[in-house]
N, C-alpha and C. Protein backbone atom coordinates (compact mmCIF):
# COMPACT_ATOMS: atom_id res chain seq x y z
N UNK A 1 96.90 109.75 102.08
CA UNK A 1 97.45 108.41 102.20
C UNK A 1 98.16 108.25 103.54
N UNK A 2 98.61 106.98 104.06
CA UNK A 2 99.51 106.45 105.72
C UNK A 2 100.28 107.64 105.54
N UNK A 3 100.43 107.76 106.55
CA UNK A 3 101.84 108.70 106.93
C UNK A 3 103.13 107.33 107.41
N UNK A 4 103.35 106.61 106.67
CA UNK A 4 104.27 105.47 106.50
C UNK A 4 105.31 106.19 106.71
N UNK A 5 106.64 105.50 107.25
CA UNK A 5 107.83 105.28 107.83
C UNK A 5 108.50 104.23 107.53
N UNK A 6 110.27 104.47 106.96
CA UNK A 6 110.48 102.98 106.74
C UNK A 6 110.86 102.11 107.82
N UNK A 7 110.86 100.97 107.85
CA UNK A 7 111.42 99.71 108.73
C UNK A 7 112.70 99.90 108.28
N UNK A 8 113.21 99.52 109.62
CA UNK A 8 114.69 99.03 109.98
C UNK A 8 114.54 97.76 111.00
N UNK A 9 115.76 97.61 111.25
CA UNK A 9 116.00 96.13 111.57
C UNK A 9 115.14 96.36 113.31
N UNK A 10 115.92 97.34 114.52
CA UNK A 10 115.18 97.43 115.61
C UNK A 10 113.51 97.88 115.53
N UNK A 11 112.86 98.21 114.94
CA UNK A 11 111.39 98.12 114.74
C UNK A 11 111.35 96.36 114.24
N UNK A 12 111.63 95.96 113.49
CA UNK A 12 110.97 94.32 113.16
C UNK A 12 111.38 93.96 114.49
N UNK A 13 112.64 93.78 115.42
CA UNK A 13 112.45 93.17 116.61
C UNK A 13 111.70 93.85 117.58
N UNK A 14 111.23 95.17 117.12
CA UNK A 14 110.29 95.37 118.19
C UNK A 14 108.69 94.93 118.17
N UNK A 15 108.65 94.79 116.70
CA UNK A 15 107.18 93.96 116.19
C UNK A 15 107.37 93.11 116.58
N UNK A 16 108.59 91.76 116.53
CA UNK A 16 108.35 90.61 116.18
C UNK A 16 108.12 90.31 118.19
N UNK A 17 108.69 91.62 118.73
CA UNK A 17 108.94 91.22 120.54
C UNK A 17 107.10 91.42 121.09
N UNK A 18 106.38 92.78 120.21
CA UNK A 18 105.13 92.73 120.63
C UNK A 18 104.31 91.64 120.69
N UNK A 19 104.02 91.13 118.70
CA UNK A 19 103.63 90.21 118.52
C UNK A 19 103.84 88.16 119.40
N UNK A 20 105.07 88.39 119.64
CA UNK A 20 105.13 87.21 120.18
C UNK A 20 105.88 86.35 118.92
N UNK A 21 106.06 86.86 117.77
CA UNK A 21 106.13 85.94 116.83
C UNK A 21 106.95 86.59 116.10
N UNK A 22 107.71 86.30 115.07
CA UNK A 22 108.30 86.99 113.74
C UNK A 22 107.52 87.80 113.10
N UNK A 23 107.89 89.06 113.10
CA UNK A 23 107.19 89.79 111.96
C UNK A 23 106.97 89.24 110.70
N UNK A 24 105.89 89.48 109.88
CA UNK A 24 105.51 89.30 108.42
C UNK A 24 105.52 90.25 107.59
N UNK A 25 106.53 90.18 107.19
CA UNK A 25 106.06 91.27 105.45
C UNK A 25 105.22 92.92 105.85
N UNK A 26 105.96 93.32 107.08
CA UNK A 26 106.21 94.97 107.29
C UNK A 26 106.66 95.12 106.29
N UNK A 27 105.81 96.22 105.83
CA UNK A 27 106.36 97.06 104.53
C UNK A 27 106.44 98.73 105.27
N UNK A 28 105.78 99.20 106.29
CA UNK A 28 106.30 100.36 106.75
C UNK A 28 105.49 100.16 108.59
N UNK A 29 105.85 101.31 109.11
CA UNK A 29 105.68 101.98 110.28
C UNK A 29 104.75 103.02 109.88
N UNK A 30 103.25 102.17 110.24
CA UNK A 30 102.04 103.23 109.83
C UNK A 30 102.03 104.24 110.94
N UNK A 31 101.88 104.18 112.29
CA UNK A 31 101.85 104.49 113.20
C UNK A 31 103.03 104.17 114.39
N UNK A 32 103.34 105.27 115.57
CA UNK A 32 103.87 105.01 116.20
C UNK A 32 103.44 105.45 117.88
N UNK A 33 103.53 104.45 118.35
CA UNK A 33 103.41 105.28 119.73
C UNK A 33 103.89 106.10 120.36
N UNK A 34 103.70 106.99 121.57
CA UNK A 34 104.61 108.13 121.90
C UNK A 34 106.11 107.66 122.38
N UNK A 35 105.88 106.31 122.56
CA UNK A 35 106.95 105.63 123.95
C UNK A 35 108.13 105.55 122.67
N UNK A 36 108.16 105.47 121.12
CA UNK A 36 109.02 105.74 120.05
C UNK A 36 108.73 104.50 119.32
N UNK A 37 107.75 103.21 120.21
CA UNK A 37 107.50 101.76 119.68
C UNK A 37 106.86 101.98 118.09
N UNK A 38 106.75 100.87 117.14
CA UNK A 38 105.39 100.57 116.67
C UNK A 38 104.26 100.76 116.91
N UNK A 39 102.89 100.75 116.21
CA UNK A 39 101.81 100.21 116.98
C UNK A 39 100.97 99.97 116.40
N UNK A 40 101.46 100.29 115.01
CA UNK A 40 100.83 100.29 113.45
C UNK A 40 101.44 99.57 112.77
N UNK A 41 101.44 98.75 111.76
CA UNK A 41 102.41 98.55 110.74
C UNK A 41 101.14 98.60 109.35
N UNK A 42 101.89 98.43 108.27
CA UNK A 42 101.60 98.09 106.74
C UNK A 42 101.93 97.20 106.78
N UNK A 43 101.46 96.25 106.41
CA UNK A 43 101.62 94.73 105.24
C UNK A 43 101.25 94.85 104.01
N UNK A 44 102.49 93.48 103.91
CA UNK A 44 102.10 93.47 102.18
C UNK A 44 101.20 92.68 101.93
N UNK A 45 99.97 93.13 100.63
CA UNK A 45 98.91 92.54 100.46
C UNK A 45 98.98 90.86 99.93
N UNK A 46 99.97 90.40 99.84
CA UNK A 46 100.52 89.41 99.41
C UNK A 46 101.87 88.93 100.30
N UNK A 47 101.09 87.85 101.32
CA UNK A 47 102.70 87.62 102.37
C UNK A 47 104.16 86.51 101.03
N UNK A 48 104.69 86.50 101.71
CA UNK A 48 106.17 85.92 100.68
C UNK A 48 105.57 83.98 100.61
N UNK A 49 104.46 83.57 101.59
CA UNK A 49 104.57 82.59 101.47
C UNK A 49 103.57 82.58 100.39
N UNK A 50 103.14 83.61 99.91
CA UNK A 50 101.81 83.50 98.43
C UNK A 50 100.26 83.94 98.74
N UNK A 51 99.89 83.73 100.14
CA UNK A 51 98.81 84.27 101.10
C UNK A 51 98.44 85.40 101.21
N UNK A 52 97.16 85.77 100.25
CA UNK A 52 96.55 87.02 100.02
C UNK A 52 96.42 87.71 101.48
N UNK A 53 96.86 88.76 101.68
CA UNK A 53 96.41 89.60 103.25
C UNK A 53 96.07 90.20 102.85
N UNK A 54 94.61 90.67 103.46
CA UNK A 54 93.63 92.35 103.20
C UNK A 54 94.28 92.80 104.30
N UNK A 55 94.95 92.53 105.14
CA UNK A 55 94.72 93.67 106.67
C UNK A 55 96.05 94.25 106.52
N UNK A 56 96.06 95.45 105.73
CA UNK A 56 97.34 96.49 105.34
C UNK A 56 97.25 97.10 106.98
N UNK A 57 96.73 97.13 107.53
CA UNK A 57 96.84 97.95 108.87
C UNK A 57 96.56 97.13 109.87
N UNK A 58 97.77 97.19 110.67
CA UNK A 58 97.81 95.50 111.38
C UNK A 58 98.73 95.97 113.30
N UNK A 59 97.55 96.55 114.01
CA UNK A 59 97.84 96.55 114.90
C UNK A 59 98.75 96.18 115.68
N UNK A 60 100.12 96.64 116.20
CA UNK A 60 100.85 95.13 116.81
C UNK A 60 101.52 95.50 118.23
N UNK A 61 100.82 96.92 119.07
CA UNK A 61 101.05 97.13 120.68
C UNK A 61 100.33 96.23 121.36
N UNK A 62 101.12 95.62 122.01
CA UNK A 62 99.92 94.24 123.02
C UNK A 62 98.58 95.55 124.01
N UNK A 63 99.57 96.40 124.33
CA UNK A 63 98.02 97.05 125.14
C UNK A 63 97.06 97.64 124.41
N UNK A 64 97.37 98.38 123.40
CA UNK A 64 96.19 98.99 122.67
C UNK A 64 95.93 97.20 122.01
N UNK A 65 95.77 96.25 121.33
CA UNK A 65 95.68 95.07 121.21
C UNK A 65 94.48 94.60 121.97
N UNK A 66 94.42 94.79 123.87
CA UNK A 66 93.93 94.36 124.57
C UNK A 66 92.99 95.27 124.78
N UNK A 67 93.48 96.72 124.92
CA UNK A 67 91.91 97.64 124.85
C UNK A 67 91.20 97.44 123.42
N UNK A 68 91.44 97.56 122.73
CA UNK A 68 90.25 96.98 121.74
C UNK A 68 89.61 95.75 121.69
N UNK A 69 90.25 95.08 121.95
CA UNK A 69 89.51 93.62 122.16
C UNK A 69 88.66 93.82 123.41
N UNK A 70 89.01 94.57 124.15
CA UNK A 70 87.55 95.25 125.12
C UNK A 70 86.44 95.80 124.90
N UNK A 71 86.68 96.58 124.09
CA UNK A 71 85.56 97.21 123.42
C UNK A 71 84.69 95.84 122.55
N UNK A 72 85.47 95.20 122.01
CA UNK A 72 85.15 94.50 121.05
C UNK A 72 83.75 93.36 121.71
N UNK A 73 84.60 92.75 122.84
CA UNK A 73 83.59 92.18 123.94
C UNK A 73 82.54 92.74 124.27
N UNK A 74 82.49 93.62 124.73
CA UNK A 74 81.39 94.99 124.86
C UNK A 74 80.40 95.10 124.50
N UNK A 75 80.62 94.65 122.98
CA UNK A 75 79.23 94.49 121.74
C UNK A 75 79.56 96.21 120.76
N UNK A 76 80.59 96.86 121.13
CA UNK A 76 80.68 97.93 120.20
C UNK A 76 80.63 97.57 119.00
N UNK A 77 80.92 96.86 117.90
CA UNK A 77 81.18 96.69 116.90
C UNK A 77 79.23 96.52 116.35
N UNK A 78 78.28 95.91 117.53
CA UNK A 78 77.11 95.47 117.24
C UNK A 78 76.45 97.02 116.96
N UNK A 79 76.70 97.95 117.85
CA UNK A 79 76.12 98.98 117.87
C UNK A 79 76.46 100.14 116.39
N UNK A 80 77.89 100.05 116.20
CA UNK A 80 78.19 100.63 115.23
C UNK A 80 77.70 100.10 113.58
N UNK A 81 77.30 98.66 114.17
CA UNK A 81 77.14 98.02 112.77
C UNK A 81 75.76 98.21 112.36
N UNK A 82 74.53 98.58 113.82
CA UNK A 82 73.10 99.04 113.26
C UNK A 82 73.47 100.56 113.01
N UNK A 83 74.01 101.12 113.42
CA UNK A 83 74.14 102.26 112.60
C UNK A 83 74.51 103.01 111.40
N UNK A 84 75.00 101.99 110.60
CA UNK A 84 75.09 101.96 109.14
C UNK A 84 74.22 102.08 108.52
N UNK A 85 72.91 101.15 109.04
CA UNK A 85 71.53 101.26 108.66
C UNK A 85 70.87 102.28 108.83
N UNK A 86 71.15 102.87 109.74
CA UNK A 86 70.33 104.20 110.69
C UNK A 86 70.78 105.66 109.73
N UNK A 87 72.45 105.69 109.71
CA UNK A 87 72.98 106.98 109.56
C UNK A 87 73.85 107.14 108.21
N UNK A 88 73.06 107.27 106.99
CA UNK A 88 73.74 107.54 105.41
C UNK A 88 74.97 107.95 105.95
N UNK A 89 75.01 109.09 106.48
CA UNK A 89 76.22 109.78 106.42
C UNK A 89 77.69 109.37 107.06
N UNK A 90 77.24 108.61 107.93
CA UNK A 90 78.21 107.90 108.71
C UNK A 90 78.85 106.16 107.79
N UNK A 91 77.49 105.93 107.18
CA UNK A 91 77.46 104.82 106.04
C UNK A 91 78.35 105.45 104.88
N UNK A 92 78.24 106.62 104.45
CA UNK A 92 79.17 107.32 103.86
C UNK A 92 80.81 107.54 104.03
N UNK A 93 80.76 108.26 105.40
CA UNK A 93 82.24 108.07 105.82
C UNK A 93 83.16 106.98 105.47
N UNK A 94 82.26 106.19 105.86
CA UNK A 94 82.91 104.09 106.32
C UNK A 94 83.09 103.70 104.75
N UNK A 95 82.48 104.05 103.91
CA UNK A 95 82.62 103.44 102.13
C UNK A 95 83.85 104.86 102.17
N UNK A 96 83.70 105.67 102.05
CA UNK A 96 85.11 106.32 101.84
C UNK A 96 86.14 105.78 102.82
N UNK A 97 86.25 105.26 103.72
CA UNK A 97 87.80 104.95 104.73
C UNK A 97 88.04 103.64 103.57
N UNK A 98 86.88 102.74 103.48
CA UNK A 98 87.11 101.55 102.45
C UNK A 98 87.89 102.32 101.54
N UNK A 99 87.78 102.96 100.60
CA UNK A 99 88.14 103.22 99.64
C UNK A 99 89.53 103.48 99.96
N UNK A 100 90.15 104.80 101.14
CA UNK A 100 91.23 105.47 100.79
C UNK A 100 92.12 103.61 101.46
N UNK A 101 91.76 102.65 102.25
CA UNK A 101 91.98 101.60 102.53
C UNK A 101 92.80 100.59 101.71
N UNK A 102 92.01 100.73 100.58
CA UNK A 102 91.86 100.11 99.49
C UNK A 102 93.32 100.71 98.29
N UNK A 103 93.02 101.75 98.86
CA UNK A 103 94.05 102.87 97.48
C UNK A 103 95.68 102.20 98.22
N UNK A 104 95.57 102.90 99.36
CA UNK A 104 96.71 102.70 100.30
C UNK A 104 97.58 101.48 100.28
N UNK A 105 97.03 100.51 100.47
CA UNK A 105 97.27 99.01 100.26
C UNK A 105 97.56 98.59 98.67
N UNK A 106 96.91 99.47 97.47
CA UNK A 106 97.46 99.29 96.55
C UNK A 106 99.00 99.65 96.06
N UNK A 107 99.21 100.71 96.88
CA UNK A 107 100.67 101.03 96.57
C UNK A 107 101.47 100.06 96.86
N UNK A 108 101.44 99.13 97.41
CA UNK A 108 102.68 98.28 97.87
C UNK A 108 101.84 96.73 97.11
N UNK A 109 100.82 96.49 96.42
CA UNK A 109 100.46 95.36 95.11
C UNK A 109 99.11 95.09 94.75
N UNK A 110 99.19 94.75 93.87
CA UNK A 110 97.49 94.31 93.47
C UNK A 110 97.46 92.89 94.06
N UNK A 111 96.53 92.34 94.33
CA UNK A 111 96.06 90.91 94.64
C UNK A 111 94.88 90.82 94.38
N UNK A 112 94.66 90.10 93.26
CA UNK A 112 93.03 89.37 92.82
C UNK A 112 92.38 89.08 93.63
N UNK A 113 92.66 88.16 94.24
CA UNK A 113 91.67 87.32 95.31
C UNK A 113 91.14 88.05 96.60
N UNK A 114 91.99 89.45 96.44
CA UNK A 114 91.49 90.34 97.48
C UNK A 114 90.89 91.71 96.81
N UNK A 115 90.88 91.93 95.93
CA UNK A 115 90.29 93.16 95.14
C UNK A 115 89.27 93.33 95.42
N UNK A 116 89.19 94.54 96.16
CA UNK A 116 87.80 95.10 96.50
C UNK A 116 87.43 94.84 97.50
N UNK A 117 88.14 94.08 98.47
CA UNK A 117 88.34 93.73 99.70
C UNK A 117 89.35 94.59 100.96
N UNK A 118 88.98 94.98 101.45
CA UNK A 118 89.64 95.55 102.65
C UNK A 118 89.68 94.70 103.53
N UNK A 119 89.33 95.91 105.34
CA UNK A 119 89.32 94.53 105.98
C UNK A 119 88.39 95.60 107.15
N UNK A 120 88.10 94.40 108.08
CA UNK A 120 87.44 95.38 109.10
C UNK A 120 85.98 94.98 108.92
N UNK A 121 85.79 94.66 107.89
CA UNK A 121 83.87 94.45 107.21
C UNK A 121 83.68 95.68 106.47
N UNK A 122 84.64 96.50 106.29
CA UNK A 122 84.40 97.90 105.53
C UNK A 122 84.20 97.04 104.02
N UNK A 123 82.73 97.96 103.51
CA UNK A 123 81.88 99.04 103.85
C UNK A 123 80.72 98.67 104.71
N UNK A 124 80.20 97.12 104.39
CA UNK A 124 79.33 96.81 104.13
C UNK A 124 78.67 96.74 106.08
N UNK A 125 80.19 96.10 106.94
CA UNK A 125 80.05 95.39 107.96
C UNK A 125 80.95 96.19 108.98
N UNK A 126 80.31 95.97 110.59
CA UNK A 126 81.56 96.34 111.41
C UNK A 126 82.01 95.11 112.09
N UNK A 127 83.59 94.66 111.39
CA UNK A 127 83.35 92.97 112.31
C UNK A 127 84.56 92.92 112.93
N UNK A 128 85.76 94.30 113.27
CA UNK A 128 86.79 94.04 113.89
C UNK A 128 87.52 95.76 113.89
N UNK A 129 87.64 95.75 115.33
CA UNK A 129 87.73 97.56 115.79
C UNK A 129 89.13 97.55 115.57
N UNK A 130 89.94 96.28 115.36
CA UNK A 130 91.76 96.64 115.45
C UNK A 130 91.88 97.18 113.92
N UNK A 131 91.24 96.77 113.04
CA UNK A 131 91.53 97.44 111.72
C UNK A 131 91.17 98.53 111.44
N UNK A 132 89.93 98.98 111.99
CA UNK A 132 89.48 100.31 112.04
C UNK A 132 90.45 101.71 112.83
N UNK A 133 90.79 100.87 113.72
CA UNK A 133 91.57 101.80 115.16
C UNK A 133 92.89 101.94 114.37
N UNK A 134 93.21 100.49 113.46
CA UNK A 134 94.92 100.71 113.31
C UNK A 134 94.75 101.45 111.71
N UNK A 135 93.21 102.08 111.21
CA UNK A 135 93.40 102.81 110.31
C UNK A 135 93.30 104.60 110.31
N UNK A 136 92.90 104.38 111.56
CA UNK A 136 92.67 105.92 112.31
C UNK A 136 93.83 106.20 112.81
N UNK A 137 94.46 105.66 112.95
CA UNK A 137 95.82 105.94 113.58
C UNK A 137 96.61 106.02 112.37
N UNK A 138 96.66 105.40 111.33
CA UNK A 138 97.76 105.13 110.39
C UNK A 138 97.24 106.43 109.55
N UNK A 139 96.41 107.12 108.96
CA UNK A 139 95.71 107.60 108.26
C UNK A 139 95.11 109.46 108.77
N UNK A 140 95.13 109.17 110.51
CA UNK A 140 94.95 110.11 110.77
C UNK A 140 93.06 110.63 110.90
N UNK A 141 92.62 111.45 111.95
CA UNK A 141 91.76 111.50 112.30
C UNK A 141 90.48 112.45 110.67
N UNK A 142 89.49 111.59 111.27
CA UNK A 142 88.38 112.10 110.05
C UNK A 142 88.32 110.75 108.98
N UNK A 143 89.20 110.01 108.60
CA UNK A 143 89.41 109.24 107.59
C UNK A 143 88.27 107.82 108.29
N UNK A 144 88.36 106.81 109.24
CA UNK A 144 87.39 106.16 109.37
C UNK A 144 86.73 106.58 110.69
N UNK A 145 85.34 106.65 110.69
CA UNK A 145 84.66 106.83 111.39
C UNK A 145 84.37 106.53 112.92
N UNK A 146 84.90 104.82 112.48
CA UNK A 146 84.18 104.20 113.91
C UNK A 146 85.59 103.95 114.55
N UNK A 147 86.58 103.80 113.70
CA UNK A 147 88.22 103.98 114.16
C UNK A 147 87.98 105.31 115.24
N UNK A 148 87.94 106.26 114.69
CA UNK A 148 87.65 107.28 115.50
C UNK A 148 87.44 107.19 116.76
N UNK A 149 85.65 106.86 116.43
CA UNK A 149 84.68 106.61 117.76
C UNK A 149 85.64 105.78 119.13
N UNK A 150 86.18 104.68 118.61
CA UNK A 150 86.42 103.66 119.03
C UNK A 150 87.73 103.76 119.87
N UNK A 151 88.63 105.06 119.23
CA UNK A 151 89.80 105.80 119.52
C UNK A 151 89.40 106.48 120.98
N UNK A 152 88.38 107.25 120.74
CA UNK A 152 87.50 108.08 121.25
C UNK A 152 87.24 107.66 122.69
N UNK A 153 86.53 106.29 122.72
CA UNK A 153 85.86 106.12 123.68
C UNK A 153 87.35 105.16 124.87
N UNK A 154 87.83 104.23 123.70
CA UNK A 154 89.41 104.41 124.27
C UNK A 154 90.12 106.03 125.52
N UNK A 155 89.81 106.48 125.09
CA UNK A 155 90.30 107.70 125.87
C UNK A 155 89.65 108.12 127.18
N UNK A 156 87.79 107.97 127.08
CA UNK A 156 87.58 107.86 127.91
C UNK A 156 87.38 107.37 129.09
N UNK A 157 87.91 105.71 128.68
CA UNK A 157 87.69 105.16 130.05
C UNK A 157 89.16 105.21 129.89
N UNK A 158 89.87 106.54 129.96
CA UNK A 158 91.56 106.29 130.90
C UNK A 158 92.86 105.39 129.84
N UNK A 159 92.14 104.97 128.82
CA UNK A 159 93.61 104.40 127.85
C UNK A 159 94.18 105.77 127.31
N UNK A 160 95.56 105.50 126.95
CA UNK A 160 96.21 106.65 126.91
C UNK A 160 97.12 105.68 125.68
N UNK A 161 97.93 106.04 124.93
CA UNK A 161 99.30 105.46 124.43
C UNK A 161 100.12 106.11 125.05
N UNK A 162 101.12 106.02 125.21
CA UNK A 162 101.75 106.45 126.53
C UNK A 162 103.51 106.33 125.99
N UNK A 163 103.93 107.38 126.96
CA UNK A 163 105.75 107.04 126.79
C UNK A 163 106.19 105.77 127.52
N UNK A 164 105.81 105.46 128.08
CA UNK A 164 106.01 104.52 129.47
C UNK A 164 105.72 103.18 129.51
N UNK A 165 105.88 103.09 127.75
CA UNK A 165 105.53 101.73 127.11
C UNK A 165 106.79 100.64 127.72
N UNK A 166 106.04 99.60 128.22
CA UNK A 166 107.19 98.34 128.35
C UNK A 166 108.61 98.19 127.04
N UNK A 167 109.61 98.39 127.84
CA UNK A 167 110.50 98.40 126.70
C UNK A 167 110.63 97.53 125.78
N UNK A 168 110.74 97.41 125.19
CA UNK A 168 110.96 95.56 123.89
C UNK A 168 112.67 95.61 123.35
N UNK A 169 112.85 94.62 123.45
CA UNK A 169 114.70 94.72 123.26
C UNK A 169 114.55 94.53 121.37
């Protein structure tokens, strides 16, 4: 399961300083960067205003933010998504990250309207690398596949997470 962390008050202003906006319904610190920021959070599957959320793993460093949305441009998500077709085993992996996805997000509520729903397009689809990336990170390496990959290839063109993160008050 996340290697979750609880929230305190300076992490929500450091979410709410990434995001641009007020944090929502952090329920933990999935991940953290080296710099000591966020870069992960948990949500609750159910925000306070009644609004079913699938995306328990919710990216919120503006730069890793912007390198994935690079990749994303790229057409990675196109390539990973014929390979579902191509590679059982990798089609395998991706229905298990769904699953432990799925488990994870149950600890903190059930929601009908999202049951059986993750997020990301897991199992079926690859339709967004920040949920994948912010589940490889939250979850730890081996657990989703293309999180991985996507981690992976992050590294090689030179992204780093870094100490030397812009400070956030």
């Amino acid at each position: 399961m996340p290697r979750a962390e609880a929230v305190c008050d300076a992490d929500l202003a450091a979410i709410s300083a990434q995001l641009g906006r007020p944090a929502r319904d952090v329920v933990a610190i999935a991940s953290r960067c080296p710099c000591g920021l966020p870069d992960v959070v948990s949500t609750a599957p159910r925000l306070q205003d009644g609004t079913p959320f699938p995306t328990f793993f919710y990216v919120t460093c503006p730069r890793l933010n912007s390198a994935i949305s690079t990749l994303e441009s790229e057409g990675l998500m196109a390539a990973m998504q014929q390979r579902l077709s191509q590679e059982p085993a990798t089609a395998e992996r991706y229905q298990r990250a769904h699953d432990l996805y799925l488990r994870g997000r149950a600890e903190h509520g059930e929601v009908a309207e999202i049951d059986g729903i993750s997020a990301g397009g897991m199992p079926e689809r690859v339709k967004c690398l920040h949920v994948l990336v912010g589940q490889a990170l939250a979850m730890g390496p081996g657990v989703n596949p293309f999180g991985d990959e996507a981690l992976a290839e992050l590294r090689a063109r030179g992204f780093e997470r870094s100490h030397a993160c812009v400070e956030v008050p």
